[in-house]
C-alpha atoms as a PDB file:
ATOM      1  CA  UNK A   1     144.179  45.682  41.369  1.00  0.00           C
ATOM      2  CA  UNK A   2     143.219  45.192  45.213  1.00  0.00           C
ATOM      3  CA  UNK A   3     143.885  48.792  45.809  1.00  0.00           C
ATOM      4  CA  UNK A   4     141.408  50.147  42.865  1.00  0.00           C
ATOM      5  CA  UNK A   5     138.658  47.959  44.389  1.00  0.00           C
ATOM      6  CA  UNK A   6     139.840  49.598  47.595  1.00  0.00           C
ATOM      7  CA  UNK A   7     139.114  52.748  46.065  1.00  0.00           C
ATOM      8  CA  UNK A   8     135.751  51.797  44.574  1.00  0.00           C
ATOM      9  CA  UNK A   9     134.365  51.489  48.039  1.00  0.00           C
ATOM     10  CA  UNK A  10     136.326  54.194  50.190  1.00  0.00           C
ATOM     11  CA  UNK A  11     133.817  56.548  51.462  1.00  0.00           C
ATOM     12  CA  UNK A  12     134.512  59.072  48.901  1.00  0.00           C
ATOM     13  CA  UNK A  13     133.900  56.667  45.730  1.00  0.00           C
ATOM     14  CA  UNK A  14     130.966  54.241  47.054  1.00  0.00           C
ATOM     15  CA  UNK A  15     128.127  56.570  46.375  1.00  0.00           C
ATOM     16  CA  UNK A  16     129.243  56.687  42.881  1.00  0.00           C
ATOM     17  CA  UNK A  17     129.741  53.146  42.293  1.00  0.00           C
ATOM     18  CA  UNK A  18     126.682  51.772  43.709  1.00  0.00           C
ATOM     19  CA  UNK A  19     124.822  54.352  41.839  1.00  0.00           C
ATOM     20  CA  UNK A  20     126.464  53.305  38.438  1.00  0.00           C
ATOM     21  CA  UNK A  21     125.485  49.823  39.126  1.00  0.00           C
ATOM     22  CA  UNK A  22     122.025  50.030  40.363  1.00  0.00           C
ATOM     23  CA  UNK A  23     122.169  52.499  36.915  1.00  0.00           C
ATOM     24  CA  UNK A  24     123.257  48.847  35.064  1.00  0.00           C
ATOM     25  CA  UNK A  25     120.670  46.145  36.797  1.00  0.00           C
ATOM     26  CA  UNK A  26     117.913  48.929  35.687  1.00  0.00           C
ATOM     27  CA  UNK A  27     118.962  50.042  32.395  1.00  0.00           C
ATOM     28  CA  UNK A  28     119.811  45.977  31.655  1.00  0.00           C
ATOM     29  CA  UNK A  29     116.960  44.659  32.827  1.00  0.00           C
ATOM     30  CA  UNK A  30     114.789  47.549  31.294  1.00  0.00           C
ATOM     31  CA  UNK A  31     116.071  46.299  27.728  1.00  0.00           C
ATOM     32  CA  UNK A  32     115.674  42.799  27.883  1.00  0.00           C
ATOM     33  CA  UNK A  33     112.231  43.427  29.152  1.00  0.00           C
ATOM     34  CA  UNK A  34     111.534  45.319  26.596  1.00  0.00           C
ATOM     35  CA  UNK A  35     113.614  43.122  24.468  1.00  0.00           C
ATOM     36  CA  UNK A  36     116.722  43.766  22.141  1.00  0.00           C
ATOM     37  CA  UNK A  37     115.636  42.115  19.018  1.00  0.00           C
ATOM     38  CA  UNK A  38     114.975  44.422  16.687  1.00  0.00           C
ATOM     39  CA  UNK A  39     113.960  46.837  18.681  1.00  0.00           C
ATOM     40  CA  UNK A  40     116.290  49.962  18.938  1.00  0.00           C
ATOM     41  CA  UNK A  41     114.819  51.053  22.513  1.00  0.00           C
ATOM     42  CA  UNK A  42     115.598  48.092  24.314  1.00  0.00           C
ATOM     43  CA  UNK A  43     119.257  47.673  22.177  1.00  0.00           C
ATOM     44  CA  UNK A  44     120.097  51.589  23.314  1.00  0.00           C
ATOM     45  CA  UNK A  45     119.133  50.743  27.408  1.00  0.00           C
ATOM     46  CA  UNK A  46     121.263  47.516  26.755  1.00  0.00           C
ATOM     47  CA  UNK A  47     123.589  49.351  25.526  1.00  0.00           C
ATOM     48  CA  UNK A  48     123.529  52.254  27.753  1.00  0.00           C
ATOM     49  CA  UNK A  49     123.301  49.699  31.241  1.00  0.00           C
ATOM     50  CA  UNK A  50     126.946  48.202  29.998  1.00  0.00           C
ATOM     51  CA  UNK A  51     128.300  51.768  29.731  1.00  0.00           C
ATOM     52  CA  UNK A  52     126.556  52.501  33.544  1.00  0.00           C
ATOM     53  CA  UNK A  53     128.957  48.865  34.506  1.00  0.00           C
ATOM     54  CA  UNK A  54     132.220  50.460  33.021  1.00  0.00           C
ATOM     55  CA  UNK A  55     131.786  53.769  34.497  1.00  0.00           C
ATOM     56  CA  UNK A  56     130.809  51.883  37.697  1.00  0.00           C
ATOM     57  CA  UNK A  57     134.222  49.952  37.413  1.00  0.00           C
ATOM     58  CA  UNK A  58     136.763  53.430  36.167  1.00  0.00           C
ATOM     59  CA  UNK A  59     134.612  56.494  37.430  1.00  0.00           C
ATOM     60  CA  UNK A  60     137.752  56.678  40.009  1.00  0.00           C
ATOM     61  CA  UNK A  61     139.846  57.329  37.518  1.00  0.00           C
ATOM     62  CA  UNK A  62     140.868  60.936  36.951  1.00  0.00           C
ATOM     63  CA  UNK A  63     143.371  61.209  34.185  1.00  0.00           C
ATOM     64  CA  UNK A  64     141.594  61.747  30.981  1.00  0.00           C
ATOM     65  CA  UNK A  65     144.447  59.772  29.308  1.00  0.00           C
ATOM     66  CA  UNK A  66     143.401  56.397  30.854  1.00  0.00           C
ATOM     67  CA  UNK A  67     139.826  57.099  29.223  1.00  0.00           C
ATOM     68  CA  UNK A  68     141.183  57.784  26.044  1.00  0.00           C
ATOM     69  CA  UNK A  69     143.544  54.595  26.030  1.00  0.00           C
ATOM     70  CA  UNK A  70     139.884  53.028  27.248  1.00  0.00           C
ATOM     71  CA  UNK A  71     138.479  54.079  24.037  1.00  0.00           C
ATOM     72  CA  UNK A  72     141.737  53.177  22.034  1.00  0.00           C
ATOM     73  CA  UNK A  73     141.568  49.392  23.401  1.00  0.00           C
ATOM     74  CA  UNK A  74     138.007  49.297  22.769  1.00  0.00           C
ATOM     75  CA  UNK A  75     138.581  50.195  19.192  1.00  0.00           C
ATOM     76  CA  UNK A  76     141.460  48.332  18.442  1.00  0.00           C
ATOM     77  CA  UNK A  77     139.123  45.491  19.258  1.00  0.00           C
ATOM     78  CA  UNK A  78     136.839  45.627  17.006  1.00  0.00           C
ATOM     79  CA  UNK A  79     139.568  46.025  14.391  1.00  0.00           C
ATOM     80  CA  UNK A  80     141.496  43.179  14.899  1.00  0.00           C
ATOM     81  CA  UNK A  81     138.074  41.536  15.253  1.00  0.00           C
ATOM     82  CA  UNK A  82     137.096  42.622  11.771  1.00  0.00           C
ATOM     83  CA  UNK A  83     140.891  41.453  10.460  1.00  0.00           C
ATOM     84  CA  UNK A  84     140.014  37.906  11.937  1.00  0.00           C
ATOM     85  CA  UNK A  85     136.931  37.945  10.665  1.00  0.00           C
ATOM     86  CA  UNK A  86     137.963  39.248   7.039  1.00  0.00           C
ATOM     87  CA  UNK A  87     141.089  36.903   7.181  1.00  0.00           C
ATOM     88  CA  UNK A  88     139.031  33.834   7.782  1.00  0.00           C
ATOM     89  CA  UNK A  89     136.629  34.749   5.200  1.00  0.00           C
ATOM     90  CA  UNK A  90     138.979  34.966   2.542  1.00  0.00           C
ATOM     91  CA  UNK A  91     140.162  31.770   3.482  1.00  0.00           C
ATOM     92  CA  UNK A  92     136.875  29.697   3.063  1.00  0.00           C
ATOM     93  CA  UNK A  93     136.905  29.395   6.989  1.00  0.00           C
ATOM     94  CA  UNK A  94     133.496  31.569   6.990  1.00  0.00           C
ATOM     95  CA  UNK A  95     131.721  28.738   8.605  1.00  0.00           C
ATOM     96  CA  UNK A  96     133.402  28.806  11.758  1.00  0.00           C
ATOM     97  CA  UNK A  97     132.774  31.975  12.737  1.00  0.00           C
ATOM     98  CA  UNK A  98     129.492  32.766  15.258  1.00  0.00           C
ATOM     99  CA  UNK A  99     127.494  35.599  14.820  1.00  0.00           C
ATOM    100  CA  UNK A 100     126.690  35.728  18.037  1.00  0.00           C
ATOM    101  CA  UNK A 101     130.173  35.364  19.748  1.00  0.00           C
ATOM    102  CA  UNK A 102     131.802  38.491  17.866  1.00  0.00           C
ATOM    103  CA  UNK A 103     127.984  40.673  17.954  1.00  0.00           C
ATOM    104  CA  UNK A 104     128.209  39.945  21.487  1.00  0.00           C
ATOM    105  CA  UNK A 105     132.145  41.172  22.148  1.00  0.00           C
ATOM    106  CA  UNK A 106     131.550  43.839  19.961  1.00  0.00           C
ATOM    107  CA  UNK A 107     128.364  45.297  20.880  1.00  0.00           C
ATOM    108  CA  UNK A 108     128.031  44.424  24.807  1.00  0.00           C
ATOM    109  CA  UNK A 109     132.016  45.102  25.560  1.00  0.00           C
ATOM    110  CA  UNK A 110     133.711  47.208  22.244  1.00  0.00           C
ATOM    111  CA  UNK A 111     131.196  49.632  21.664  1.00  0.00           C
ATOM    112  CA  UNK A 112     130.208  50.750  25.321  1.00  0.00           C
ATOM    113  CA  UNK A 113     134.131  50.929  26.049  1.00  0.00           C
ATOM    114  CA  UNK A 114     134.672  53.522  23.428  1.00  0.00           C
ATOM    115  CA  UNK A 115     131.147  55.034  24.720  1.00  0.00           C
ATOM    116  CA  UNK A 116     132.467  55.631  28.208  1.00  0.00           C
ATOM    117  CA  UNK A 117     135.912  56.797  27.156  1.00  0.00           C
ATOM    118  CA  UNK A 118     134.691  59.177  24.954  1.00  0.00           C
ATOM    119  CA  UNK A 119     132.333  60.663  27.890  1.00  0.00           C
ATOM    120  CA  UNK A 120     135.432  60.350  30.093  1.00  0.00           C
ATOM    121  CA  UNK A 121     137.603  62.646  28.184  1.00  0.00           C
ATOM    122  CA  UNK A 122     135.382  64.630  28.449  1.00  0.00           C
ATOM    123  CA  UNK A 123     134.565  64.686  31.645  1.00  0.00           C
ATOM    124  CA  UNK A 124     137.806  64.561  33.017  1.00  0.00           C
ATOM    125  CA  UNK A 125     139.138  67.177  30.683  1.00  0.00           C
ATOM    126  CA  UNK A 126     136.246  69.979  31.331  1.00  0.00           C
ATOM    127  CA  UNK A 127     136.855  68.889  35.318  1.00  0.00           C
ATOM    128  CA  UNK A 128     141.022  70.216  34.440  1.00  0.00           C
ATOM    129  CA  UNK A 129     140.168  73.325  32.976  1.00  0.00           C
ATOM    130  CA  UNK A 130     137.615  74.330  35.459  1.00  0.00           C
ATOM    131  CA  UNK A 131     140.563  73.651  38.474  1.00  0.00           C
ATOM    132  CA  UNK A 132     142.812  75.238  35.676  1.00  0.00           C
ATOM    133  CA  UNK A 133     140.982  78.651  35.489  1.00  0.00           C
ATOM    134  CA  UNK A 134     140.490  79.065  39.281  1.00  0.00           C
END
């Protein structure tokens, strides 16, 4: 762990990273000014600043394999969140779940994961077969 925040501030990587995050404040602070209830704008910048703070944590990474197992996390999430959630339903437990606990795991954490590891496969994948066919 202290060597990948090494590399997220070597000279190579620390344009990138403080680009990603000043990408975050804006695109964060854009939504909720605009504001994120009901209002698919604002949700979508939200949305898109938390992808802007992955990228700004992984963009070092260049193995399209950790994005994917990114995504595959992410996703696994939100179905083990939905098995909770259906399990405790079924079980009359319904009114201890929150709303705005799972909403919030799901859509600020789950959904931008899969986001960025889906745009890092790709990435990283078209970045190997460019080296590939030179």
């Amino acid at each position: 762990m202290k060597n990948h925040l090494k590399l997220l501030f070597d000279r190579e990587n620390r344009l990138w990273t403080l680009l990603f995050f000043v990408a975050f404040i804006v695109l964060c602070a854009s939504g909720i000014a605009i504001g994120i209830t009901d209002n698919p704008p604002g949700i979508f910048m939200l949305e898109g600043g938390m992808v802007m703070l992955i990228y700004a944590h992984v963009h070092i990474w260049k193995n399209w394999h950790n994005y994917l197992r990114l995504a595959g996390i992410s996703a696994g999430i939100i179905a083990v969140t939905f098995a909770v959630i259906s399990i405790m339903a079924s079980m009359g437990l319904a009114k201890y779940l929150s709303e705005a606990i799972v909403m919030g795991l799901i859509g600020l954490f789950c959904i931008p994961g899969i986001i960025a590891g889906i745009i890092g496969v790709v990435v990283t994948g078209n970045k190997k077969q460019n080296q590939q066919k030179q």
